[in-house]
C-alpha atoms as a PDB file:
ATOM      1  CA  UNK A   1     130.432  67.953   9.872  1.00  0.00           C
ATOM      2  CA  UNK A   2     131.136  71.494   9.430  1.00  0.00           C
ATOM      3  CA  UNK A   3     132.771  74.313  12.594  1.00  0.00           C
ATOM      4  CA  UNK A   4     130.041  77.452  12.566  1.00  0.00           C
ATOM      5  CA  UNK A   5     131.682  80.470  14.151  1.00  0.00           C
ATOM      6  CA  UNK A   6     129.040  82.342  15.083  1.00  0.00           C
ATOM      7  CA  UNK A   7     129.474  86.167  15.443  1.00  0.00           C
ATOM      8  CA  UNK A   8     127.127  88.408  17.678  1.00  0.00           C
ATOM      9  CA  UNK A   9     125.655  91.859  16.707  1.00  0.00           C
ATOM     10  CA  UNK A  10     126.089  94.901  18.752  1.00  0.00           C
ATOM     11  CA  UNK A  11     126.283  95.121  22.567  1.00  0.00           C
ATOM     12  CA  UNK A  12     125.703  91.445  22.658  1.00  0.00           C
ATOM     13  CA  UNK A  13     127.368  88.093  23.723  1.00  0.00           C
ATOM     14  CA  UNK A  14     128.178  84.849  22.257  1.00  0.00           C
ATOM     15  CA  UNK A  15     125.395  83.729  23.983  1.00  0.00           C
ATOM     16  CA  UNK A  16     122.805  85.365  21.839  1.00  0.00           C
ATOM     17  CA  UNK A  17     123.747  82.016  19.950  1.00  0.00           C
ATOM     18  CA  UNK A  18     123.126  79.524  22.594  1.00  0.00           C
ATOM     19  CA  UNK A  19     119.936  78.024  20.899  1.00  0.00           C
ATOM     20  CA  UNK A  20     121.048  77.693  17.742  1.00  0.00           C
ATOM     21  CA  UNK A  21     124.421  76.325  19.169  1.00  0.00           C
ATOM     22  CA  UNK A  22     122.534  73.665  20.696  1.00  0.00           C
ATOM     23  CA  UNK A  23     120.659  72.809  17.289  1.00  0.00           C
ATOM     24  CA  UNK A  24     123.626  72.222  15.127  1.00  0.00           C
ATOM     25  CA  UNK A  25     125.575  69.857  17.811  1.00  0.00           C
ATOM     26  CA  UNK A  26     122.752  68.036  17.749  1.00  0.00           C
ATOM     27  CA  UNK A  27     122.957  67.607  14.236  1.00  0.00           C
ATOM     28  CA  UNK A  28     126.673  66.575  14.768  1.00  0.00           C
ATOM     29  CA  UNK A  29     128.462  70.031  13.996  1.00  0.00           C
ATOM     30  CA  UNK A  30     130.785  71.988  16.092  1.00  0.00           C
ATOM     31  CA  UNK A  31     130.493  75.756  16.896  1.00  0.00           C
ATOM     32  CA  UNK A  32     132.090  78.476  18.241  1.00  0.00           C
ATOM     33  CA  UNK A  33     130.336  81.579  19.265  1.00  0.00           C
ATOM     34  CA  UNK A  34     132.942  83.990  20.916  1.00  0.00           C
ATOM     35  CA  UNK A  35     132.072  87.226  23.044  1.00  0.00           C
ATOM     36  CA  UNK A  36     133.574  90.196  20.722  1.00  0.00           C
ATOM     37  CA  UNK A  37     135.429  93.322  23.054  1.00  0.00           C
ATOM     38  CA  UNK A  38     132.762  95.416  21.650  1.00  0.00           C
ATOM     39  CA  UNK A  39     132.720  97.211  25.273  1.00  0.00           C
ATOM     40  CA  UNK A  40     136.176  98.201  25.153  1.00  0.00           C
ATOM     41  CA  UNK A  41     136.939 101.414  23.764  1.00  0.00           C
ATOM     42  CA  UNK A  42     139.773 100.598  22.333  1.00  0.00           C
ATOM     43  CA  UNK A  43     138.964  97.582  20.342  1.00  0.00           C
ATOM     44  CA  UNK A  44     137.692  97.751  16.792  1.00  0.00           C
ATOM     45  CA  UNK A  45     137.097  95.672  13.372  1.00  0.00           C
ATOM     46  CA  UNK A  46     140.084  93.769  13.625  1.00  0.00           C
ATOM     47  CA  UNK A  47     140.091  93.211  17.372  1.00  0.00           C
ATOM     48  CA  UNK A  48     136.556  91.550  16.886  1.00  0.00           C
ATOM     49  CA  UNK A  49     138.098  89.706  14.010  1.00  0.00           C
ATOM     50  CA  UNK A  50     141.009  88.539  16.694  1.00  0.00           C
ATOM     51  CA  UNK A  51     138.538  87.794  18.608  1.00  0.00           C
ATOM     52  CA  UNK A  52     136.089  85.309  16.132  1.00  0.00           C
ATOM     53  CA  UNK A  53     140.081  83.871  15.049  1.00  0.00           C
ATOM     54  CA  UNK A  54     141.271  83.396  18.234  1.00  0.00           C
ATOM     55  CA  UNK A  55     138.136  81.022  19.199  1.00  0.00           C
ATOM     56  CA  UNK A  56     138.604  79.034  15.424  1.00  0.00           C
ATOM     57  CA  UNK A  57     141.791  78.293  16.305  1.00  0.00           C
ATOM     58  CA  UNK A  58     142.409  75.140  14.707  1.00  0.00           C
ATOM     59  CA  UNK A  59     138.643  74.630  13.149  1.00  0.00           C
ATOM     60  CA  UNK A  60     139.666  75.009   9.725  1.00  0.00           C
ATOM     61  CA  UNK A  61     138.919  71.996   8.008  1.00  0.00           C
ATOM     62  CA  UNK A  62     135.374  72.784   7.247  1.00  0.00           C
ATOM     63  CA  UNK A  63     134.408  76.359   8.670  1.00  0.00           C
ATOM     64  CA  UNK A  64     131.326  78.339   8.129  1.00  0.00           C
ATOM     65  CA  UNK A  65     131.405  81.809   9.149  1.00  0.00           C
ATOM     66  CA  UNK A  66     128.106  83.242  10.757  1.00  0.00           C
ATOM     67  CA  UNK A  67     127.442  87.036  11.120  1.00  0.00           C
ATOM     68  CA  UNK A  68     124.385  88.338  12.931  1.00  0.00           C
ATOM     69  CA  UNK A  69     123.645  92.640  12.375  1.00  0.00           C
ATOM     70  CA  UNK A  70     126.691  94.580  13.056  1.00  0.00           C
ATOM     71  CA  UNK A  71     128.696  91.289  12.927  1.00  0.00           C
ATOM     72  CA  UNK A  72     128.247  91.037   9.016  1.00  0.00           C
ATOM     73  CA  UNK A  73     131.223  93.654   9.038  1.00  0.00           C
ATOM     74  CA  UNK A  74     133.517  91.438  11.189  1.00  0.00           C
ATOM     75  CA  UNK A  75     132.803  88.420   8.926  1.00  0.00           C
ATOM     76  CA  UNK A  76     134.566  89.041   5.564  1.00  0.00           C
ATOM     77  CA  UNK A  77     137.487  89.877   7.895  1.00  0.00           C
ATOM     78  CA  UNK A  78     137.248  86.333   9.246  1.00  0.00           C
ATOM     79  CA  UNK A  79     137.068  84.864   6.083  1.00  0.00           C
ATOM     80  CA  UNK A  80     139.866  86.470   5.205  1.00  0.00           C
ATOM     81  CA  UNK A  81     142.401  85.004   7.825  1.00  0.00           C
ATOM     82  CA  UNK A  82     140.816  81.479   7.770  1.00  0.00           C
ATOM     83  CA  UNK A  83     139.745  79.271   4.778  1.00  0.00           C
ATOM     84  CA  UNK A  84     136.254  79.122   5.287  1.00  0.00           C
ATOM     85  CA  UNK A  85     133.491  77.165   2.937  1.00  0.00           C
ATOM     86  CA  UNK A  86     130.907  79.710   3.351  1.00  0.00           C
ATOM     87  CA  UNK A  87     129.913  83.110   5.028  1.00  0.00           C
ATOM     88  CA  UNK A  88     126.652  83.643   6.182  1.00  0.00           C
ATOM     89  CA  UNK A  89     125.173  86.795   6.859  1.00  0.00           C
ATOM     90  CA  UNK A  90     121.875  87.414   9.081  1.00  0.00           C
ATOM     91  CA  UNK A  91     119.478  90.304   9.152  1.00  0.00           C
ATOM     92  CA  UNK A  92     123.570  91.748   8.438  1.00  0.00           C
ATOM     93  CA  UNK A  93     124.533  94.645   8.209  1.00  0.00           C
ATOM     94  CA  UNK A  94     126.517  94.404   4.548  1.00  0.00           C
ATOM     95  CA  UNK A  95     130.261  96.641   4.846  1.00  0.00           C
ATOM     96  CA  UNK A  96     131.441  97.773   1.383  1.00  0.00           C
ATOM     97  CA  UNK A  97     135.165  97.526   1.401  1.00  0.00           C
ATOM     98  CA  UNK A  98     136.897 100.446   3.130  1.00  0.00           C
ATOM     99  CA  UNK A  99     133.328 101.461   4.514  1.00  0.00           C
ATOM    100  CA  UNK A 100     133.075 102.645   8.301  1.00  0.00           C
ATOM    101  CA  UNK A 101     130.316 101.566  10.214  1.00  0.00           C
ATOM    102  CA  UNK A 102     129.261 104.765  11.166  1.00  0.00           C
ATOM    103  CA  UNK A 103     128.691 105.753   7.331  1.00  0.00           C
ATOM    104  CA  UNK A 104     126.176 102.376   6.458  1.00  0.00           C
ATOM    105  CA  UNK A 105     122.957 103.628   6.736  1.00  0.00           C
ATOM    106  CA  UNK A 106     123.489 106.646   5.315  1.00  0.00           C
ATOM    107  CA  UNK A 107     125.415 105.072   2.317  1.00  0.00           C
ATOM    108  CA  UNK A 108     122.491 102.396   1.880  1.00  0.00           C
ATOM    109  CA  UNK A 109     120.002 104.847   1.888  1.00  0.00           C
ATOM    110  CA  UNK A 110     118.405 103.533   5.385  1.00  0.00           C
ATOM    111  CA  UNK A 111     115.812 105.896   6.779  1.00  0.00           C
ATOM    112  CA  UNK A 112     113.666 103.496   8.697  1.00  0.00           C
ATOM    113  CA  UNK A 113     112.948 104.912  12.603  1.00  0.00           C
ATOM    114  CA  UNK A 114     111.972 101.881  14.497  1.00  0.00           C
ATOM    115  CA  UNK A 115     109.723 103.026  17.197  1.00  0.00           C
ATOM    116  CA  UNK A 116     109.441 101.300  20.688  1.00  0.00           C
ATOM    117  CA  UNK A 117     111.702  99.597  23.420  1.00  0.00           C
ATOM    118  CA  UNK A 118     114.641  97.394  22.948  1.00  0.00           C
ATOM    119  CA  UNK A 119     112.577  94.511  23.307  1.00  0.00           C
ATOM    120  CA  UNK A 120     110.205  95.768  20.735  1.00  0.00           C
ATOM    121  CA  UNK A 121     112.459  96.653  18.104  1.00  0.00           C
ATOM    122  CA  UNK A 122     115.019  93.441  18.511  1.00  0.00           C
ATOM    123  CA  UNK A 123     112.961  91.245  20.280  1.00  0.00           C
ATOM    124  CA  UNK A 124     109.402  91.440  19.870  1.00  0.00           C
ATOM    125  CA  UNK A 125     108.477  87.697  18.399  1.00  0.00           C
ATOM    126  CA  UNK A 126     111.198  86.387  21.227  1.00  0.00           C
ATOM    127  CA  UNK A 127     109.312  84.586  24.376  1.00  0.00           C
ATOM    128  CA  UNK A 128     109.097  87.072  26.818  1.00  0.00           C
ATOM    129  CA  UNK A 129     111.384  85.562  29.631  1.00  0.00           C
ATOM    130  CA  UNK A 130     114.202  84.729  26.966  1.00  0.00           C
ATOM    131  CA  UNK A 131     113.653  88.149  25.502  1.00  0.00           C
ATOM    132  CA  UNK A 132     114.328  89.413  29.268  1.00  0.00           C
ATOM    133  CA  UNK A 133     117.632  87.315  29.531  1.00  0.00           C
ATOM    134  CA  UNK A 134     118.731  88.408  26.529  1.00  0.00           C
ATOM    135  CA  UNK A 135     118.683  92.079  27.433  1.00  0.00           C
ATOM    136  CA  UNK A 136     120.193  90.884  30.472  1.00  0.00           C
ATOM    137  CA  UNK A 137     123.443  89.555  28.852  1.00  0.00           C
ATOM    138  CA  UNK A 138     123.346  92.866  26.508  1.00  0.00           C
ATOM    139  CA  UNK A 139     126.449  94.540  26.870  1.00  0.00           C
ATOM    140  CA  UNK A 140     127.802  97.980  25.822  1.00  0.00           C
ATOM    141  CA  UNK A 141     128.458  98.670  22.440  1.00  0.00           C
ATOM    142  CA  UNK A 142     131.464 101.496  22.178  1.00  0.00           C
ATOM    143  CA  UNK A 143     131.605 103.586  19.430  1.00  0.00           C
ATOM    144  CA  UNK A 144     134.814 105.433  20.102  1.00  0.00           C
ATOM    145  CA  UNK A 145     136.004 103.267  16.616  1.00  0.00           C
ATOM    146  CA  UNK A 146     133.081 102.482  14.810  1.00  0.00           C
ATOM    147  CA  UNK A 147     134.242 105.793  12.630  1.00  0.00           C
ATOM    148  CA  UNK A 148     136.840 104.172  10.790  1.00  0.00           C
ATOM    149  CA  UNK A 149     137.736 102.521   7.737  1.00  0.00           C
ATOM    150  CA  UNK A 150     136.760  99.132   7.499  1.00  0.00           C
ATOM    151  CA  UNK A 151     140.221  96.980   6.625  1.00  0.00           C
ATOM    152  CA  UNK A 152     137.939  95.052   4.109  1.00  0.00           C
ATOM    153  CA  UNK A 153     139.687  95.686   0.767  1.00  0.00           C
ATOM    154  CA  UNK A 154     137.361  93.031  -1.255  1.00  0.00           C
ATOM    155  CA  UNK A 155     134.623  90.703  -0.913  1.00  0.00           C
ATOM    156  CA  UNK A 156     136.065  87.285   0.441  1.00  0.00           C
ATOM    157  CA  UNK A 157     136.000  84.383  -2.232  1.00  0.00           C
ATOM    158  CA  UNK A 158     133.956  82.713  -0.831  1.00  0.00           C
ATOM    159  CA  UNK A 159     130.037  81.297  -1.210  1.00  0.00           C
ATOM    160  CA  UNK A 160     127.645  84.005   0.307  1.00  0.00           C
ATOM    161  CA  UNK A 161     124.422  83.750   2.092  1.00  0.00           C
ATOM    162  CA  UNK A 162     121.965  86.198   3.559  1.00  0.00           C
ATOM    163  CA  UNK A 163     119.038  85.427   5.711  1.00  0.00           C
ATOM    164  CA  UNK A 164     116.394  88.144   6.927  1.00  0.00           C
ATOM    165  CA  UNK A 165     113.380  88.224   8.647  1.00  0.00           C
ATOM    166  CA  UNK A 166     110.251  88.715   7.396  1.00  0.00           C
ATOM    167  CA  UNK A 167     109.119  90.325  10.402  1.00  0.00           C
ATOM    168  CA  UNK A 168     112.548  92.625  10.971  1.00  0.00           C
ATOM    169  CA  UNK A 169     111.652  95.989  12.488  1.00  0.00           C
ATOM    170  CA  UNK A 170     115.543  97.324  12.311  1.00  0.00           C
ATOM    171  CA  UNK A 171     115.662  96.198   8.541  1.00  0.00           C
ATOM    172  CA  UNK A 172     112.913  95.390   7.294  1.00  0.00           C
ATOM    173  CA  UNK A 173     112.867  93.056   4.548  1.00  0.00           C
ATOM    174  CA  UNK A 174     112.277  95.569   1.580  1.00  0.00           C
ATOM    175  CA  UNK A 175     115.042  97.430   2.890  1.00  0.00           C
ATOM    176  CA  UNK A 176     117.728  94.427   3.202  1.00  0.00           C
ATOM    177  CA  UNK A 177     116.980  92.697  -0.371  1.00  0.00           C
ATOM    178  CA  UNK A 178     117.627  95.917  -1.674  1.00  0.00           C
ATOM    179  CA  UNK A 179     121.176  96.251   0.206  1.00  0.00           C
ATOM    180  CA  UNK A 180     121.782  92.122  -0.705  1.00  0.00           C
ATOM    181  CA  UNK A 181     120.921  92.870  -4.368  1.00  0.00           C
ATOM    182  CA  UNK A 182     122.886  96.196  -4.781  1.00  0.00           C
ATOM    183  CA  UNK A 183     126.302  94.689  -2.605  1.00  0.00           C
ATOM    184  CA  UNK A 184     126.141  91.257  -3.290  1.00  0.00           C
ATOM    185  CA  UNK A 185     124.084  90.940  -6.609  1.00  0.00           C
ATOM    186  CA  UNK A 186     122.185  88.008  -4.509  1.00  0.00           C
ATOM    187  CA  UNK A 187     118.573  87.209  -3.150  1.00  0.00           C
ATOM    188  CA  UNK A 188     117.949  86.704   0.236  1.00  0.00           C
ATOM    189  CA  UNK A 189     116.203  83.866   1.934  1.00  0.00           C
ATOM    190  CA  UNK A 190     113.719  84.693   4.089  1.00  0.00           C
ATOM    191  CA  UNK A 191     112.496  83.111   7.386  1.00  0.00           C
ATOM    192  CA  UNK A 192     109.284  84.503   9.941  1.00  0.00           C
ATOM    193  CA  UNK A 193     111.598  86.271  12.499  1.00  0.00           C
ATOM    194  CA  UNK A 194     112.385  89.578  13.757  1.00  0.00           C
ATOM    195  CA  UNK A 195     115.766  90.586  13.720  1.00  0.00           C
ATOM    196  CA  UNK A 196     116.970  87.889  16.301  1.00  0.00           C
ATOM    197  CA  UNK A 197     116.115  84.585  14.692  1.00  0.00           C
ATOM    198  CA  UNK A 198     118.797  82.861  16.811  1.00  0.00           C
ATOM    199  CA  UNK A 199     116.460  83.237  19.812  1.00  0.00           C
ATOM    200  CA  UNK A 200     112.622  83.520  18.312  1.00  0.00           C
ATOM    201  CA  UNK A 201     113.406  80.613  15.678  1.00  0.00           C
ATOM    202  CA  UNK A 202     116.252  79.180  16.310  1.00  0.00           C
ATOM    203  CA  UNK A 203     115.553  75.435  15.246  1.00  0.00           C
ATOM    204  CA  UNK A 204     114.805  76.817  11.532  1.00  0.00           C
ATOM    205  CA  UNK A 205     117.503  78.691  11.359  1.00  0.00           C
ATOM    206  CA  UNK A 206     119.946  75.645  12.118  1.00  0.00           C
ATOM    207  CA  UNK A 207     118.318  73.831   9.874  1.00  0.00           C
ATOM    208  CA  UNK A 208     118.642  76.849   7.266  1.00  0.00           C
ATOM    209  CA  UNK A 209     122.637  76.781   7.976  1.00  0.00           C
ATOM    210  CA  UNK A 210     122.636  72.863   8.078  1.00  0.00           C
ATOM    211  CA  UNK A 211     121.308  72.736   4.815  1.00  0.00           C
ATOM    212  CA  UNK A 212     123.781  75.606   2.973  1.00  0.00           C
ATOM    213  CA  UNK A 213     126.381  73.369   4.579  1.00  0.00           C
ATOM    214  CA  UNK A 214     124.530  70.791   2.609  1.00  0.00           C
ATOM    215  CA  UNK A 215     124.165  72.424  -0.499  1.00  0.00           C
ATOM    216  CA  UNK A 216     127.808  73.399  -0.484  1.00  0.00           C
ATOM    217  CA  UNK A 217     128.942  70.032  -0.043  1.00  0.00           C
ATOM    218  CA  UNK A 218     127.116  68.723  -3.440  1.00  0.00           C
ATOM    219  CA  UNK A 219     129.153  71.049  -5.458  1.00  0.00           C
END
């Protein structure tokens, strides 16, 4: 049995997670999926990294940290604080150490313009009345820190994994192997989703995370 922390993109909620949550109790693990303070003005990196600890607590003894988008930059932090067995990173954004948010997509060379509504660019293959919920529990997403430094000084030691979606109109695929290959010198796996598999596919990608925990357990 393995602890997933699961860590929300931007403007969002633990509950994003709820699905997939559901999946991997079933298959006898234990999550967490915490909401970060990304409303709050004064909260950055770290605070969300707090705030992924603070739910962990004790959940050490085989820990698997989970970033979705904007959370791949709070993830290394977690790994960091706790020992985790693996960080997994989907449709992530992918910090270099010391890197602000603000500077990503013009330091990965990202010049995509997704065109449509916020249902159409994050949740397009998402059935309609969860799509609606989920833009319901959206939050605001401050900025007034996104402009600094990341604290990351080095890529965590530990196993890395990056899933994207084939069918990801914020990054699409061509775009996010290139940014896996060029910060991570890895391949990405690949599943049919948009850029929210937790809620348009969320029973393959528990069983994409069940088997890493798997895989990681053979070694």
């Amino acid at each position: 049995m393995a602890t997933f922390a699961l860590i929300h993109g931007a403007g969002d909620a633990g509950w994003y997670w709820h699905l997939v949550e559901a999946e991997l109790r079933g298959r006898g693990h234990d999550t967490v999926a915490p909401d970060l303070p990304c409303d709050d003005d004064a909260a950055g990196l770290v605070e969300y990294a707090d705030a992924v600890v603070r739910a962990v607590g004790d959940r050490t003894g085989n820990l698997v940290v989970v970033g979705q988008s904007l959370g791949g930059f709070t993830a290394p932090l977690v790994c960091e604080r706790v020992p985790a067995t693996l960080l997994v990173l989907v449709a992530p954004m992918i910090p270099a150490p010391g890197e602000a948010v603000t500077d990503y997509f013009a330091n990965t060379g990202y010049d995509e313009e997704p065109g449509g509504d916020t249902i159409a660019v994050f949740y397009q293959d998402v059935p309609p009345a969860l799509a609606a919920a989920a833009v319901e529990h959206g939050r605001h997403q401050s900025e007034a820190r996104l402009g600094e430094p990341s604290p990351l000084t080095t890529w965590p030691g530990v196993p890395t994994r990056v899933v994207l979606g084939r069918d990801d109109r914020l990054f699409p695929p061509q775009y996010l192997r290139r940014v896996t290959h060029d910060r991570l010198g890895i391949t990405p796996d690949e599943i049919d989703s948009g850029h929210t598999p937790a809620l348009s596919r969320p029973r393959e990608l528990a069983a994409l995370l069940d088997s890493y925990v798997e895989a990681v357990a053979r070694v």
